[in-house]
Protein backbone atom coordinates (compact mmCIF):
# COMPACT_ATOMS: atom_id res chain seq x y z
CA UNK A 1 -16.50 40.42 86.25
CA UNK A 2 -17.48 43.35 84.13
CA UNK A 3 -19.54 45.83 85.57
CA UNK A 4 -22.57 48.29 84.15
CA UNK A 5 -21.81 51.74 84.52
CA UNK A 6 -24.99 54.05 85.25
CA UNK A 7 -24.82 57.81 85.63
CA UNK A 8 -27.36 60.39 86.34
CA UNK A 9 -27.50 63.74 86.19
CA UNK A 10 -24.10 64.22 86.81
CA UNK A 11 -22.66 67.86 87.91
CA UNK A 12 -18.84 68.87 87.77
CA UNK A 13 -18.55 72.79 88.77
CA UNK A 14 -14.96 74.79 89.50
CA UNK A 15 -16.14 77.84 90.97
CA UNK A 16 -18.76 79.55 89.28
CA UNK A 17 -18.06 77.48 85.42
CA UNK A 18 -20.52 74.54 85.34
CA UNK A 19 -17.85 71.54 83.25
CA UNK A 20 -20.67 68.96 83.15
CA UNK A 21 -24.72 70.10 83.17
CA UNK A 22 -26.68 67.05 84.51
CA UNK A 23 -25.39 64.19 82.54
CA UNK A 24 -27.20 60.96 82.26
CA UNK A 25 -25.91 58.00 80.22
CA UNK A 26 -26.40 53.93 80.89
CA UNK A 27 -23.40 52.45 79.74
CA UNK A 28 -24.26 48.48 79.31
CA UNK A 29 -22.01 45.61 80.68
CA UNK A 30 -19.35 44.71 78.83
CA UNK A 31 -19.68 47.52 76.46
CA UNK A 32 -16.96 49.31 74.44
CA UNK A 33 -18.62 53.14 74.60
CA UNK A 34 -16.66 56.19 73.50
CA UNK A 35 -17.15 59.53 74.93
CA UNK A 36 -16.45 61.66 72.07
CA UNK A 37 -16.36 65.64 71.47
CA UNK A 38 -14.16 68.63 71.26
CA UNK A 39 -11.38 70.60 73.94
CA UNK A 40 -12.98 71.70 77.10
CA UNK A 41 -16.38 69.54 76.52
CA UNK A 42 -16.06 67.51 79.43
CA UNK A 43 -15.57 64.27 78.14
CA UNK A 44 -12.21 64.06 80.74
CA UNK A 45 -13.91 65.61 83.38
CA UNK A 46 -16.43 62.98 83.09
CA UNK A 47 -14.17 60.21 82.76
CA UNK A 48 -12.35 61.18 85.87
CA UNK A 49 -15.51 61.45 88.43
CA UNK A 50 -15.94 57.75 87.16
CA UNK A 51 -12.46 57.03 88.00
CA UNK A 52 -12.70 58.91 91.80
CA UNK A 53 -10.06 61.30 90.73
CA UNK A 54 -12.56 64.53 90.63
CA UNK A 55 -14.71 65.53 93.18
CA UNK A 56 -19.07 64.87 92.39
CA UNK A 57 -20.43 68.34 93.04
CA UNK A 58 -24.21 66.68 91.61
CA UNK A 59 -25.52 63.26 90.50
CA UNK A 60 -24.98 59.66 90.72
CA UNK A 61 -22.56 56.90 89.66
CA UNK A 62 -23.33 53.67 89.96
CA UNK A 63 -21.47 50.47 89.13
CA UNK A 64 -23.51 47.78 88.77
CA UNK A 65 -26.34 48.82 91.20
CA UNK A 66 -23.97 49.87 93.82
CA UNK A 67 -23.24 53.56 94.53
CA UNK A 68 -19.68 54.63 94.62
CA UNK A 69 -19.68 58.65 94.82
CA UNK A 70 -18.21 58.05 98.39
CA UNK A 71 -15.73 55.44 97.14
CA UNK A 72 -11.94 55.99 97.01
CA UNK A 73 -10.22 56.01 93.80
CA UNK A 74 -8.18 52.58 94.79
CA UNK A 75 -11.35 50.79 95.50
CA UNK A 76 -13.23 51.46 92.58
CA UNK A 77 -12.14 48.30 90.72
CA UNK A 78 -11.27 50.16 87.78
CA UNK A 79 -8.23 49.52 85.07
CA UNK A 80 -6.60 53.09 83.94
CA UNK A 81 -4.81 53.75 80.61
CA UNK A 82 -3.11 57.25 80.36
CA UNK A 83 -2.42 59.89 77.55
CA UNK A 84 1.20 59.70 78.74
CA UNK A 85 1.02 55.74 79.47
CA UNK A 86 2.38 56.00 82.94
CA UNK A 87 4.66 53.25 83.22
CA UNK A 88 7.57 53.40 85.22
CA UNK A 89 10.77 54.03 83.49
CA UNK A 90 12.99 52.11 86.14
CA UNK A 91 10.89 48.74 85.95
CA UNK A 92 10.76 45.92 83.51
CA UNK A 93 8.24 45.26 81.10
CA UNK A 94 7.28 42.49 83.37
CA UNK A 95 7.49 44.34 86.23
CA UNK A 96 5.30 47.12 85.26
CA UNK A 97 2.76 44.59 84.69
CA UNK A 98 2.96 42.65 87.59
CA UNK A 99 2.82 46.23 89.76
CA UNK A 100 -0.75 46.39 90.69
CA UNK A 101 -1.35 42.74 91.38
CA UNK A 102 1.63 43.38 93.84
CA UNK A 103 -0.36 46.00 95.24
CA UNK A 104 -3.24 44.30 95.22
CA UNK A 105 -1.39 41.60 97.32
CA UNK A 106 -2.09 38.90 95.06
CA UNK A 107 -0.07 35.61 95.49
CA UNK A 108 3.49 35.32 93.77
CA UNK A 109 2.42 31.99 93.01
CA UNK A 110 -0.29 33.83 90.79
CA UNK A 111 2.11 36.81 89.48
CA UNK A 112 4.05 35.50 86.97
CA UNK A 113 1.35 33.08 84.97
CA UNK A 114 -1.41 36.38 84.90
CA UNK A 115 1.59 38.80 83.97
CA UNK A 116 2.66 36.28 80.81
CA UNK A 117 -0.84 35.76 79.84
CA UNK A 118 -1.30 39.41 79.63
CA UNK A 119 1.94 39.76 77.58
CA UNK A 120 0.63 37.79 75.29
CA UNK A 121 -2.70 38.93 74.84
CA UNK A 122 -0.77 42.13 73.62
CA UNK A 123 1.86 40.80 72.00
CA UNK A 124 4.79 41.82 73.37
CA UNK A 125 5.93 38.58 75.33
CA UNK A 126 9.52 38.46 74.11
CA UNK A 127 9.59 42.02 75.76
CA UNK A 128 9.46 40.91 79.44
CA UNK A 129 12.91 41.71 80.63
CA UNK A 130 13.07 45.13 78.17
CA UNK A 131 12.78 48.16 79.87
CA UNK A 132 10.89 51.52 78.81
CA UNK A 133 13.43 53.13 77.15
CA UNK A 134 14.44 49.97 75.22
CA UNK A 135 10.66 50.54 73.68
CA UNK A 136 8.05 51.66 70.77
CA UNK A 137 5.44 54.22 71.59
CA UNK A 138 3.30 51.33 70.21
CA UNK A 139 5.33 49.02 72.70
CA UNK A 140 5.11 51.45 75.75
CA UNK A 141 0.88 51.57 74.80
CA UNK A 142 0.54 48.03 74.85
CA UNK A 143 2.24 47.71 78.06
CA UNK A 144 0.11 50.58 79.95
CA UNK A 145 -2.71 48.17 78.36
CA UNK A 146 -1.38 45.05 79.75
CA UNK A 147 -0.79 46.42 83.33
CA UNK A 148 -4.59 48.07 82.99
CA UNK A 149 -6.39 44.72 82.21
CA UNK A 150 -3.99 42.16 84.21
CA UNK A 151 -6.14 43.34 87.14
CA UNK A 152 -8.80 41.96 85.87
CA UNK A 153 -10.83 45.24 86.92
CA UNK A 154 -14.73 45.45 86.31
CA UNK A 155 -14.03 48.67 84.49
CA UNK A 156 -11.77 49.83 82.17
CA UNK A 157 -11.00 53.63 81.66
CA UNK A 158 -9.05 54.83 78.62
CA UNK A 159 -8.42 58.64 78.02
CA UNK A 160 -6.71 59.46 75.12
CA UNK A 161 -4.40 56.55 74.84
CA UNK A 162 -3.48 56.73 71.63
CA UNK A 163 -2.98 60.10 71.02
CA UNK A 164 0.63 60.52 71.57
CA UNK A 165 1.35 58.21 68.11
CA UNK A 166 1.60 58.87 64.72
CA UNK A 167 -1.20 57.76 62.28
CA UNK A 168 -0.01 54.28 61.15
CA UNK A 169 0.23 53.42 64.86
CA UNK A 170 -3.04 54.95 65.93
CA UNK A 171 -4.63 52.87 63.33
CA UNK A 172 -2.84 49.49 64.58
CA UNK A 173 -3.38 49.77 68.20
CA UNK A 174 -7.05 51.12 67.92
CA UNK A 175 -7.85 47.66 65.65
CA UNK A 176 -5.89 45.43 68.45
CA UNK A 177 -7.42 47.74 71.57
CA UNK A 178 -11.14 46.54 70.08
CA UNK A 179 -10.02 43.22 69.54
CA UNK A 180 -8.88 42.60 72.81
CA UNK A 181 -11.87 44.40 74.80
CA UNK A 182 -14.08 42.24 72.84
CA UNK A 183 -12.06 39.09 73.79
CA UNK A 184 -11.52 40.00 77.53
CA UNK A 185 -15.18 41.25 77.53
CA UNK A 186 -14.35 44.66 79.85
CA UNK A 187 -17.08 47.19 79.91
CA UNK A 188 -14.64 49.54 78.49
CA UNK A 189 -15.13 53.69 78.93
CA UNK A 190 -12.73 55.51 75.56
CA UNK A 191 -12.21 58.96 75.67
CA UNK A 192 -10.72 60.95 72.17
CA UNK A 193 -11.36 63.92 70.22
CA UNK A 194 -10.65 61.62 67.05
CA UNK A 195 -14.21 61.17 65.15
CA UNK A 196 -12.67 58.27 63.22
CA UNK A 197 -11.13 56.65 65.95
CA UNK A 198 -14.41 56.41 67.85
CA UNK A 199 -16.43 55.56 64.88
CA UNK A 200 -14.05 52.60 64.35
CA UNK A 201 -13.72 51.13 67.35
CA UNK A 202 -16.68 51.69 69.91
CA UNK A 203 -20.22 50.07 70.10
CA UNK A 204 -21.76 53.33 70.93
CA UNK A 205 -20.62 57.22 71.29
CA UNK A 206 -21.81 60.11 73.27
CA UNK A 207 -21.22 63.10 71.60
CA UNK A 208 -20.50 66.02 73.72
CA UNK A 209 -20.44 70.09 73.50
CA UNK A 210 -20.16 72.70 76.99
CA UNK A 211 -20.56 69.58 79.42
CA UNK A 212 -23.68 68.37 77.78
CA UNK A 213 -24.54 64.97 75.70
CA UNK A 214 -25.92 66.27 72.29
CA UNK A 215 -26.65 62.35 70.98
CA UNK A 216 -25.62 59.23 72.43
CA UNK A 217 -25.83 56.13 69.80
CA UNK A 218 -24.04 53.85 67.95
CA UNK A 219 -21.50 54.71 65.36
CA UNK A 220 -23.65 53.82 62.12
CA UNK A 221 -26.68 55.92 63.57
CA UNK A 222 -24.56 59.13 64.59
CA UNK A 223 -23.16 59.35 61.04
CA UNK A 224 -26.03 58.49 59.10
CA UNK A 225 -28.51 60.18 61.37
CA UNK A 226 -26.80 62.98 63.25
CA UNK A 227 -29.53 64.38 66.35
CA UNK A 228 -28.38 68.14 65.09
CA UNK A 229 -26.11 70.35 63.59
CA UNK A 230 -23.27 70.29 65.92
CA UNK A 231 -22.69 66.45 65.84
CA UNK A 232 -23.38 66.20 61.79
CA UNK A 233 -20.60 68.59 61.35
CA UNK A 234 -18.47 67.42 64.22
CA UNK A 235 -18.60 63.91 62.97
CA UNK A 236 -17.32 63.29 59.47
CA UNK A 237 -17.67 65.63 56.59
CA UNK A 238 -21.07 67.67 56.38
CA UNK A 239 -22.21 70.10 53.28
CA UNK A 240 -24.86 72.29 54.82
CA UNK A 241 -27.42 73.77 52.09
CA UNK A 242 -29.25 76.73 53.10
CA UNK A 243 -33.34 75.49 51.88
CA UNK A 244 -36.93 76.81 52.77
CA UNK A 245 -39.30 73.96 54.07
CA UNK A 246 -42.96 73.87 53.70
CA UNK A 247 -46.01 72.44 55.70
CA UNK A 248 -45.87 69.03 54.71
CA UNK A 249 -42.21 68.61 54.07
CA UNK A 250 -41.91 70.03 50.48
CA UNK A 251 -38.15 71.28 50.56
CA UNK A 252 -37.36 74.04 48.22
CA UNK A 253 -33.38 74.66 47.52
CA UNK A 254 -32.82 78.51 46.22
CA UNK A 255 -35.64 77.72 43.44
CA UNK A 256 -33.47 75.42 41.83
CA UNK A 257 -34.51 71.76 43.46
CA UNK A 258 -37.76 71.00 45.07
CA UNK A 259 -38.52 67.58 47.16
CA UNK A 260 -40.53 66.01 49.94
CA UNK A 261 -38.76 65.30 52.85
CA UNK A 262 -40.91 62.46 54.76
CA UNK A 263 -38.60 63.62 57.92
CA UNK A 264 -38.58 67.37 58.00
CA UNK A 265 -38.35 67.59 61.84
CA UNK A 266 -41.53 69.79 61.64
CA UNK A 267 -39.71 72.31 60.64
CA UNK A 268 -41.28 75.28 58.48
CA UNK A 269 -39.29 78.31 56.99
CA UNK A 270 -35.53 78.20 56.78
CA UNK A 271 -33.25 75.37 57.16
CA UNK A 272 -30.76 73.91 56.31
CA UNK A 273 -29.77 70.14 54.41
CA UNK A 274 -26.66 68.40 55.68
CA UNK A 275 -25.71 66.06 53.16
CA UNK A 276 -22.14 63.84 52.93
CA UNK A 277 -19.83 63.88 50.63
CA UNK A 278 -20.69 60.69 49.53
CA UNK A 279 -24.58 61.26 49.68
CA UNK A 280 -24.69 63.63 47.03
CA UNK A 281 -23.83 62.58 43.24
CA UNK A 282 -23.55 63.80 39.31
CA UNK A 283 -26.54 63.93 37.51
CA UNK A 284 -28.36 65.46 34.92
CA UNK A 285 -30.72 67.48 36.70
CA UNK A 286 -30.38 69.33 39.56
CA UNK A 287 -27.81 72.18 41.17
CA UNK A 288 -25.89 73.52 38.72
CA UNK A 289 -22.47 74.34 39.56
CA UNK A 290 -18.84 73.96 38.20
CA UNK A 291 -15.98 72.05 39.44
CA UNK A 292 -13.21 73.56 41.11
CA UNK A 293 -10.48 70.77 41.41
CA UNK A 294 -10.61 66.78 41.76
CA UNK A 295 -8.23 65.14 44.26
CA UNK A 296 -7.82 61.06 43.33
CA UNK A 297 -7.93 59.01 46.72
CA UNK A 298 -8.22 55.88 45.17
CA UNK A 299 -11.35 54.10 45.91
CA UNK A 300 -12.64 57.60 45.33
CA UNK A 301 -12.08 60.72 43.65
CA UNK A 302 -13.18 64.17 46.00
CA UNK A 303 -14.56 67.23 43.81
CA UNK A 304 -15.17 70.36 45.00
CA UNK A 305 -17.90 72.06 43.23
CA UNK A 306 -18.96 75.59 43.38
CA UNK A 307 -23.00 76.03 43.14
CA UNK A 308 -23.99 79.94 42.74
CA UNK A 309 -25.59 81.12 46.39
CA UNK A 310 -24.11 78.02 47.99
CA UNK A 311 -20.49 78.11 48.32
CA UNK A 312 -18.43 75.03 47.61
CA UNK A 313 -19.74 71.50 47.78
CA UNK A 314 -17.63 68.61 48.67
CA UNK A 315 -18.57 65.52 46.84
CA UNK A 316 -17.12 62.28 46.49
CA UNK A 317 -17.12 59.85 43.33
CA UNK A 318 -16.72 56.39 43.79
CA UNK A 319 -13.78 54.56 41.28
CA UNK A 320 -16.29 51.40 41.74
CA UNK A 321 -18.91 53.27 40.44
CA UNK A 322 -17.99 55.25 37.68
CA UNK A 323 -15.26 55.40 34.79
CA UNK A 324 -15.33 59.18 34.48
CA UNK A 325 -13.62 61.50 36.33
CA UNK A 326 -14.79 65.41 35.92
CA UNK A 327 -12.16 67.83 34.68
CA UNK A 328 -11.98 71.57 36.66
CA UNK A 329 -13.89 74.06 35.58
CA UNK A 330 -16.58 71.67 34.05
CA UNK A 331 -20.13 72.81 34.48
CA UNK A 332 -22.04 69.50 35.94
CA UNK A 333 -25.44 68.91 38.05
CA UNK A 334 -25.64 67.77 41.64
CA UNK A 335 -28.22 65.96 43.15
CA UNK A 336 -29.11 63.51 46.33
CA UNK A 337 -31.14 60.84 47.61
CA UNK A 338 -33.95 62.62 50.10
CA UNK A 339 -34.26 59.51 52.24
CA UNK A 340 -30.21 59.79 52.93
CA UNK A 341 -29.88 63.60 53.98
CA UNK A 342 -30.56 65.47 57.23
CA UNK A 343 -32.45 68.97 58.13
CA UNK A 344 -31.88 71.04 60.95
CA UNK A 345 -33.18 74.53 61.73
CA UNK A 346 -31.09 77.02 59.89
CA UNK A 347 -29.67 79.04 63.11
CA UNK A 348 -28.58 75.45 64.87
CA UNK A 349 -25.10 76.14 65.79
CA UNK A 350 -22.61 73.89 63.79
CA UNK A 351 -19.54 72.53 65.25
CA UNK A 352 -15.64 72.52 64.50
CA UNK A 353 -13.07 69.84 64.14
């Protein structure tokens, strides 16, 4: 049975550098959540106080409503998928599966059904007798996957699992890791610098920077409504327009475009739009600027568009939408939705893929 996962105010020091500051997060049964953010955030870190593998210098972890900061690694009831995989290059597909219901001590009478069942669920049941070697890096995942869940463990842990493939593959085995958590119903803990990967996969993200959560939501809300700066350039693609806002929301861009935005934060003085590529569109009023070059990427075309005082713009053209395509160096107009874009105070740090 799948288990809740509850932490608060969670503390991870090594000597005098402070890895996680007081993290709280209330991770729902049977829930596919993501912890998502950059080298050195503490997104691993994390992971592994959950798993018993680092020490708790502050905080509580609960699964379920029972404590386990004093529990041993081994009785934590938790399934563990690797970077590296972790399987053992002298056992059989099979074999590796069937290695922690051995140790366990589950009944050889149980074994073998639970290790083909899990074979299956993967898809590699005509690999049973293969070794390692004899595999795919997609194989090789799908077994470190199959040995995780065969446990049946109330928790699963993933960090990084896919990272170690190349693009095609990461796409593939993210689409059959979701399907399979949602059919085995395993609150499931995913750990990846990859903003695609976690927007495609998990049912909510916690976006972290310096050992702290800077929003924790689901996918759709984090890229339409980023909490600040960092996470709207983190996540996705982000043009940030420099803008002076007035009491009552009225947005002025360089003395070119004037709005009201209903939510301006509160914010007076500078700050600063983020809009998406494909929130902002050709129009014919608005910033002026010229196009630099057009890439074609099929369901859209990608412009980059110089506006004086504001750099380049990205902005993305739908093919479904439109039967022109802008040649370079062709003065056009830019322009947005208000309701669509975000505003953050113009010295909020930004963040880097």
């Amino acid at each position: 049975m799948s288990n809740a996962v509850i932490i608060k105010d969670a503390v991870k020091r090594y000597g005098d550098f402070v890895a996680l500051k007081g993290v709280s997060l209330d991770i729902q049964e049977g829930e596919f959540f993501t912890l998502l953010g950059p080298s050195g955030c503490g997104k691993t870190t994390l992971l592994r106080m959950i798993a018993g593998f680092n020490s708790i210098e502050g905080g509580e972890f609960y699964f379920g409503d029972k404590l386990i900061n004093a529990v041993p690694a081994h009785k934590r009831d938790i399934g563990m998928v690797f970077q590296n995989y972790a399987i053992f290059p002298h056992l059989t597909v099979a074999e590796n599966v069937a290695y922690g219901l051995k140790a366990r001590k589950v009944p050889a009478s149980e074994i073998k059904p639970r290790v083909e069942k899990a074979l299956e669920l993967v898809q590699i049941a005509h690999l049973a007798e293969r070794k390692p070697s004899d595999l795919s890096g997609g194989q090789q995942q799908r077994v470190a996957l199959a040995r995780a869940f065969v446990i049946e463990p109330s928790v699963l842990l993933m960090d990084e699992p896919l990272s170690n493939l190349d693009a095609k593959l990461r796409v593939q085995m993210r689409t059959a890791i979701k399907k399979l958590q949602r059919q085995l119903g395993i609150t499931t803990i995913y750990v990846t610098h990859d903003q695609e990967e976690a927007l495609a996969i998990s049912d909510r993200i916690a976006v972290m920077k310096d050992g702290v959560i800077m929003q924790c939501a689901t996918p759709s809300e984090i890229y339409a409504r980023p909490a600040n700066a960092f996470v709207a350039s983190f996540i996705g693609t982000s043009n940030f327009i420099p803008c002076t806002v007035s009491p009552g929301g009225e947005v002025d861009v360089q003395g070119k475009m004037q709005f009201t935005l209903p939510d301006a934060r509160g914010l007076t003085g500078p700050a600063r739009l983020s809009a998406r590529p494909e929130q902002i569109f050709f129009a014919d009023k608005g910033l002026p600027g010229k196009v630099l070059f057009s890439t074609f990427l099929g369901d859209f075309i990608e412009y980059e568009v110089a506006v004086d005082g504001l750099g380049a713009l990205i902005v993305n053209d739908y093919t479904k939408d439109t039967s022109t395509r802008h040649a370079d160096g062709e003065a056009v107009f830019l322009n947005f939705d208000p309701a669509r874009v975000s505003i953050f105070p113009a010295d909020e740090e930004v963040g880097e893929e």
